[in-house]
N, C-alpha and C. Protein backbone atom coordinates (compact mmCIF):
# COMPACT_ATOMS: atom_id res chain seq x y z
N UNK A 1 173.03 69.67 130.20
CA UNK A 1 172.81 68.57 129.27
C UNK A 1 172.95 67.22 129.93
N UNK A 2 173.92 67.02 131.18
CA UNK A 2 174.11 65.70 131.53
C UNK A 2 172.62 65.37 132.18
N UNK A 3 172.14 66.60 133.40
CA UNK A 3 170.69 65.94 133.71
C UNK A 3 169.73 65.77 133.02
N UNK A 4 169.75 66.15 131.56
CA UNK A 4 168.95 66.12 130.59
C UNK A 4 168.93 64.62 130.40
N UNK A 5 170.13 64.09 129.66
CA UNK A 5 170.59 63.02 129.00
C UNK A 5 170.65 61.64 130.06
N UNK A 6 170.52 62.14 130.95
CA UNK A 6 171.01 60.65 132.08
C UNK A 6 169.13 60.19 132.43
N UNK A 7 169.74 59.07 132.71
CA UNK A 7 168.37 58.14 133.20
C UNK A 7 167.97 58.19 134.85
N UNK A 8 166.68 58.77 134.99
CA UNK A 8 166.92 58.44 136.32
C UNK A 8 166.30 57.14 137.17
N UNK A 9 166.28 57.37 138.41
CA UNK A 9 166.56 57.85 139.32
C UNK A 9 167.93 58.61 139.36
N UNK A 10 168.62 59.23 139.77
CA UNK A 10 169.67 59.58 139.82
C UNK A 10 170.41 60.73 140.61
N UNK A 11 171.47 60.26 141.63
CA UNK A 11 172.31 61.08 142.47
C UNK A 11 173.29 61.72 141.84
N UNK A 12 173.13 63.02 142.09
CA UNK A 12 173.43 64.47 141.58
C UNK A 12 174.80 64.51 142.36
N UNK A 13 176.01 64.66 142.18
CA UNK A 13 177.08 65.37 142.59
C UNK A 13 177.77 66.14 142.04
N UNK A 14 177.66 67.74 143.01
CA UNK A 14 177.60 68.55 141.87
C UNK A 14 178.69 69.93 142.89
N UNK A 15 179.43 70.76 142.56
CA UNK A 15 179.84 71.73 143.09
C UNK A 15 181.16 72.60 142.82
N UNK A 16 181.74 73.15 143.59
CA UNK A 16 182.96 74.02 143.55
C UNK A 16 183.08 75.41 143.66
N UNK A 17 183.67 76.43 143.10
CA UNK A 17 183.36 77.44 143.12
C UNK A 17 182.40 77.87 141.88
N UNK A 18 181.33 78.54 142.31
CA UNK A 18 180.59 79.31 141.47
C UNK A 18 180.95 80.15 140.24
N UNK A 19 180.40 80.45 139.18
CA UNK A 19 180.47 81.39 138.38
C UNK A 19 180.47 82.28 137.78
N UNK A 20 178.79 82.67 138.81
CA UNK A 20 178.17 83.53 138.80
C UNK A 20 177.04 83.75 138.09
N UNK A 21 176.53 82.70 137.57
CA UNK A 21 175.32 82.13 136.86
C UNK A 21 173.81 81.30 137.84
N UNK A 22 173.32 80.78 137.44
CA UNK A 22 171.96 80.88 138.11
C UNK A 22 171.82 79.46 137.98
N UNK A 23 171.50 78.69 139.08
CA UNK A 23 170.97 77.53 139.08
C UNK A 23 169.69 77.37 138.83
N UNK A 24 168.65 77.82 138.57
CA UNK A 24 167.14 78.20 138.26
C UNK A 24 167.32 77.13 137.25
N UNK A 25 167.84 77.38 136.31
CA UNK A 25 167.47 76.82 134.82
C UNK A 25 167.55 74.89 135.18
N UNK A 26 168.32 74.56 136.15
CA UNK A 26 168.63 73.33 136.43
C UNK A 26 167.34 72.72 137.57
N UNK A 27 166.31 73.68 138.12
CA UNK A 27 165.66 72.75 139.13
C UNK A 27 164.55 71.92 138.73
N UNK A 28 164.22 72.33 137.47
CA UNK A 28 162.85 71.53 136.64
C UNK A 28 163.54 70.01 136.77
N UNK A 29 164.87 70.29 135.92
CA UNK A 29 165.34 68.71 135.65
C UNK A 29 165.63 68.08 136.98
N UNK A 30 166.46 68.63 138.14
CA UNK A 30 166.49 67.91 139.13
C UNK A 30 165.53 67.74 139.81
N UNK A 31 163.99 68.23 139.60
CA UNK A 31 162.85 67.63 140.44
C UNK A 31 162.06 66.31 139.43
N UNK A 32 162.66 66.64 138.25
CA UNK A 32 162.29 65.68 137.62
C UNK A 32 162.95 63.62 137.58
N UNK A 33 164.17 64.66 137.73
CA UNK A 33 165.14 63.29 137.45
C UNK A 33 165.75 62.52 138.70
N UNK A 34 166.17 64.08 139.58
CA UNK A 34 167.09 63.43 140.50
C UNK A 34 166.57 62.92 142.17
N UNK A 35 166.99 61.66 142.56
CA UNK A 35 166.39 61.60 143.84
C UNK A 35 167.42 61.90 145.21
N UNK A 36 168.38 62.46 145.14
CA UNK A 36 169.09 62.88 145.95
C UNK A 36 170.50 63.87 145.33
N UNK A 37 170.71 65.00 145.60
CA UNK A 37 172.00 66.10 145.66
C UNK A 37 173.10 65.75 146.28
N UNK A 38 173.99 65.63 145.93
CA UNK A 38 175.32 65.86 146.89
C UNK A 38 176.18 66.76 146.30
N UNK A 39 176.14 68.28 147.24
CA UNK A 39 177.14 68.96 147.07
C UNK A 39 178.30 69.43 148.04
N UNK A 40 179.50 69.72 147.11
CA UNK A 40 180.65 69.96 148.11
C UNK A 40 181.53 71.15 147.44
N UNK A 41 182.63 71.65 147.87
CA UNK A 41 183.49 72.84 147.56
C UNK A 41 182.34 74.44 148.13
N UNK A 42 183.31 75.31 147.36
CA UNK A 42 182.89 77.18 147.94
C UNK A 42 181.48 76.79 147.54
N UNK A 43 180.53 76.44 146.80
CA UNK A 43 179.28 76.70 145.83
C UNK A 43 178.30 75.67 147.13
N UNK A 44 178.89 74.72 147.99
CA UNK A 44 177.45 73.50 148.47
C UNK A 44 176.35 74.60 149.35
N UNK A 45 177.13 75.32 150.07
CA UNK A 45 175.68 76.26 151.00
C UNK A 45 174.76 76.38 149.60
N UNK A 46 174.91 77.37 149.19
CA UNK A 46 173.95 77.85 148.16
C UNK A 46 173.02 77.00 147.08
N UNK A 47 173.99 76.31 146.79
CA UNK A 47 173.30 74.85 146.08
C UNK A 47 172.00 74.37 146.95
N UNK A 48 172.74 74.08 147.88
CA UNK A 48 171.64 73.30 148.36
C UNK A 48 170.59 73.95 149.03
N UNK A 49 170.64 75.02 149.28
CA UNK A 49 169.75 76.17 149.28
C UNK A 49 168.81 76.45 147.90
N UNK A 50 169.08 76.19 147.07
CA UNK A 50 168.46 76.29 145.40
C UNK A 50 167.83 74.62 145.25
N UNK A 51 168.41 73.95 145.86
CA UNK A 51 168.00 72.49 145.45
C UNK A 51 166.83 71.84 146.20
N UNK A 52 167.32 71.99 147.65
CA UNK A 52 166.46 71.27 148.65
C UNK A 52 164.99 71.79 148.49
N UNK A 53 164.38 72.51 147.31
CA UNK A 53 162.70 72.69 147.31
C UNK A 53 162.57 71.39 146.12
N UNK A 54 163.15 70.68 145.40
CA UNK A 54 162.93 69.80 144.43
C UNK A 54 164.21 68.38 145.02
N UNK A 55 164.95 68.34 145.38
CA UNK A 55 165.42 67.18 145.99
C UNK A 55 165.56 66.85 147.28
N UNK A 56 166.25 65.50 147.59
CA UNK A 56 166.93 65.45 148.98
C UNK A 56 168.23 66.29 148.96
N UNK A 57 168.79 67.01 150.06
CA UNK A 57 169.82 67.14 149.44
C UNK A 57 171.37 67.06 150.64
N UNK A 58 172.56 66.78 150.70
CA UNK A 58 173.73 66.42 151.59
C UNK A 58 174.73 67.22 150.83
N UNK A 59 174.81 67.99 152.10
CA UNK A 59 176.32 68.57 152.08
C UNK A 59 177.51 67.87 152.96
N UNK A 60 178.31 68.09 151.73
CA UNK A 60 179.53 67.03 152.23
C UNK A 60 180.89 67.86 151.98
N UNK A 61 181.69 67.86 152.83
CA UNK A 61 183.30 68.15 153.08
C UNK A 61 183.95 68.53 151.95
N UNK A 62 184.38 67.31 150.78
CA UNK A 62 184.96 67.11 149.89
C UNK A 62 184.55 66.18 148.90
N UNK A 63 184.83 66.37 147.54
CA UNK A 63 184.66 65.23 146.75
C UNK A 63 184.61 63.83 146.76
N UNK A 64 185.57 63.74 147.81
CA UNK A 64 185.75 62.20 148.18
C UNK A 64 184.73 61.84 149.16
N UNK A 65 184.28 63.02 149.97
CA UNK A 65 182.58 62.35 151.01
C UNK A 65 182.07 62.20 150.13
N UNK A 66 182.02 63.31 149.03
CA UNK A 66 180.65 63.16 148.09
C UNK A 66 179.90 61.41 147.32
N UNK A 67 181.69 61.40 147.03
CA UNK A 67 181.61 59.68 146.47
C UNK A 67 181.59 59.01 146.97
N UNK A 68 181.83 58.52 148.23
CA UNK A 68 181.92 57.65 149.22
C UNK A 68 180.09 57.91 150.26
N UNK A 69 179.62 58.61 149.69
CA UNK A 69 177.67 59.00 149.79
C UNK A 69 177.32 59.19 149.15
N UNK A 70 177.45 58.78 147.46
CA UNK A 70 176.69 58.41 146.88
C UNK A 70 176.47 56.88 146.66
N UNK A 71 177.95 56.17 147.08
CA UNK A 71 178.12 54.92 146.84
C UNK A 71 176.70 54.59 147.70
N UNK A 72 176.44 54.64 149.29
CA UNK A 72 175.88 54.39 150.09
C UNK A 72 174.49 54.53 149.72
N UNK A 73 174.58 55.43 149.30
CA UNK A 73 172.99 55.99 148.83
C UNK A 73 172.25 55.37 147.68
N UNK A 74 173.01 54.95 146.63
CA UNK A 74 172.75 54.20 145.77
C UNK A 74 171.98 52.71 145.54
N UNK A 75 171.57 52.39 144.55
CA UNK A 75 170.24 51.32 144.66
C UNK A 75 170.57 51.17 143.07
N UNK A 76 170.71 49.33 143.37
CA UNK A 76 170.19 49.03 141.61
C UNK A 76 169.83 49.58 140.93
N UNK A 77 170.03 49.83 139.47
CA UNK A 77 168.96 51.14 138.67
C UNK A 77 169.55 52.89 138.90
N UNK A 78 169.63 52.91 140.37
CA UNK A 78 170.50 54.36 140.31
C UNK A 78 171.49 54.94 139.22
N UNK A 79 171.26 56.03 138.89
CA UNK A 79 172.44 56.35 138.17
C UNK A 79 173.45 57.52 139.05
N UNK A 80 174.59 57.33 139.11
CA UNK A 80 175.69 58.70 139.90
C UNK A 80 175.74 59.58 138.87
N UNK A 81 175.51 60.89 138.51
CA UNK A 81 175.99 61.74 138.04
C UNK A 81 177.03 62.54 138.29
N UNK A 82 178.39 62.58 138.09
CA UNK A 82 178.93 63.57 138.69
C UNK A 82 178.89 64.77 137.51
N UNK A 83 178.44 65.65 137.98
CA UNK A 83 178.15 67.06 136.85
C UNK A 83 178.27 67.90 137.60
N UNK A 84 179.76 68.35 138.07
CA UNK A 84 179.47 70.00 139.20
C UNK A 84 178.60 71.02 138.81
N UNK A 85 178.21 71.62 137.69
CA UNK A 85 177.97 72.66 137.56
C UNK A 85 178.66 73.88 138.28
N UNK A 86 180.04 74.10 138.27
CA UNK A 86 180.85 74.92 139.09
C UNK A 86 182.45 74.86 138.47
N UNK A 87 183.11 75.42 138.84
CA UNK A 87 184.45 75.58 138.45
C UNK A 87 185.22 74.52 139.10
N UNK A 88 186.45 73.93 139.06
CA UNK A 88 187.06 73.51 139.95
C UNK A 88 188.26 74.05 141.23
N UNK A 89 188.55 75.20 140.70
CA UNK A 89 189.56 75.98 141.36
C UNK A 89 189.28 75.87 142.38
N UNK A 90 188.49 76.27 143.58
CA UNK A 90 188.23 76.03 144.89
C UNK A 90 189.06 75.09 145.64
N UNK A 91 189.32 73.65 144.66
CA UNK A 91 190.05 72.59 145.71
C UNK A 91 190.69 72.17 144.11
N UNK A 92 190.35 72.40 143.26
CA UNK A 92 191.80 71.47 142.14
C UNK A 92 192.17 72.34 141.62
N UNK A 93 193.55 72.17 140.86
CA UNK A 93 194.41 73.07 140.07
C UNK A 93 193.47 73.34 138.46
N UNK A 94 192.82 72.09 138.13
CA UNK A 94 191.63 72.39 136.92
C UNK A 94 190.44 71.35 136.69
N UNK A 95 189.80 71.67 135.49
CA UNK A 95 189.17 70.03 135.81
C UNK A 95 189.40 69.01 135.38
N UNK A 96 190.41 68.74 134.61
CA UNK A 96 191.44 67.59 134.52
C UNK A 96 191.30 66.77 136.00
N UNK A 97 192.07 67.91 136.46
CA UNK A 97 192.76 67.09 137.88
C UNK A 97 191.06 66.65 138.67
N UNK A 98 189.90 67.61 138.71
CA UNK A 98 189.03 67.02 139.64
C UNK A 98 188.48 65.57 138.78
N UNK A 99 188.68 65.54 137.83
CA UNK A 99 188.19 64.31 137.28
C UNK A 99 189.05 63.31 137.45
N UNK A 100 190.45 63.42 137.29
CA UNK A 100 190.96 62.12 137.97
C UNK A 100 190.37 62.26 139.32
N UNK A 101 190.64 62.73 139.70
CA UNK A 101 190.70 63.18 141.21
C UNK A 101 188.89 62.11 141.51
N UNK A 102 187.93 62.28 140.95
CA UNK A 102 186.67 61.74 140.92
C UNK A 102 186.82 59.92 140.37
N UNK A 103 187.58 59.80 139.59
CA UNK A 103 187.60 58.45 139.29
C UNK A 103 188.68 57.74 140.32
N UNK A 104 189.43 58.09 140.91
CA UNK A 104 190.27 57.46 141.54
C UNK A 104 189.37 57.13 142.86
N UNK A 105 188.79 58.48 143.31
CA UNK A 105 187.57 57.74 145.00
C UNK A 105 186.76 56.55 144.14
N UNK A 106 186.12 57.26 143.04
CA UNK A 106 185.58 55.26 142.52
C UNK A 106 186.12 54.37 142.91
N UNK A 107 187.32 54.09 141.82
CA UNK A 107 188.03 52.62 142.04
C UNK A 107 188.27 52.04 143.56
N UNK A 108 188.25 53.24 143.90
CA UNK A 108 188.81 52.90 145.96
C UNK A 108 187.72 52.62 146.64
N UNK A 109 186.35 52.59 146.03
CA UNK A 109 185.37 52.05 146.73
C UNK A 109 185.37 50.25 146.72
């Protein structure tokens, strides 16, 4: 629903551990909407393996590369999405914590 609902242009940051569900249903909208991927945690190989036929796409370390390349990547008009599509367990205790955890690399930009 978020790539549905968001305006694009727009940089995709998206990942963690998997679920076991299918990214298929998501590549219409990201060839539609998004002009660059950034994924990170257990899930970025594969992602971006599913992505890179409809976007650009960067694999990055951790959440905090992720944000600190999208900042870079970004252009007037851009929109950041952060929408893992993934669990957080991989690197946070839940997704509470990856969402602070996501607004705090903001402010520090």
């Amino acid at each position: 629903k978020a790539l549905v609902s968001c305006k694009a242009p727009l940089i995709w940051i998206a990942g963690g551990r998997e679920k076991g569900g299918s990214y298929e249903p998501l590549v219409a909208w990201v060839k539609k909407k998004s002009k660059k991927a950034i994924f990170f945690g257990e899930a970025k190989e594969n992602m971006a393996r599913v992505f890179k036929q409809c976007t650009e796409v960067a694999v990055v370390g951790d959440l905090k590369e992720a944000v600190a390349l999208s900042f870079k990547t970004a252009e007037a008009g851009d929109t950041v999405l952060f929408s893992p599509a993934c669990s957080s367990f991989d690197m946070f205790k839940d997704y509470a914590e990856r969402g602070k955890k996501f607004m705090e690399y903001v402010h520090q930009l």
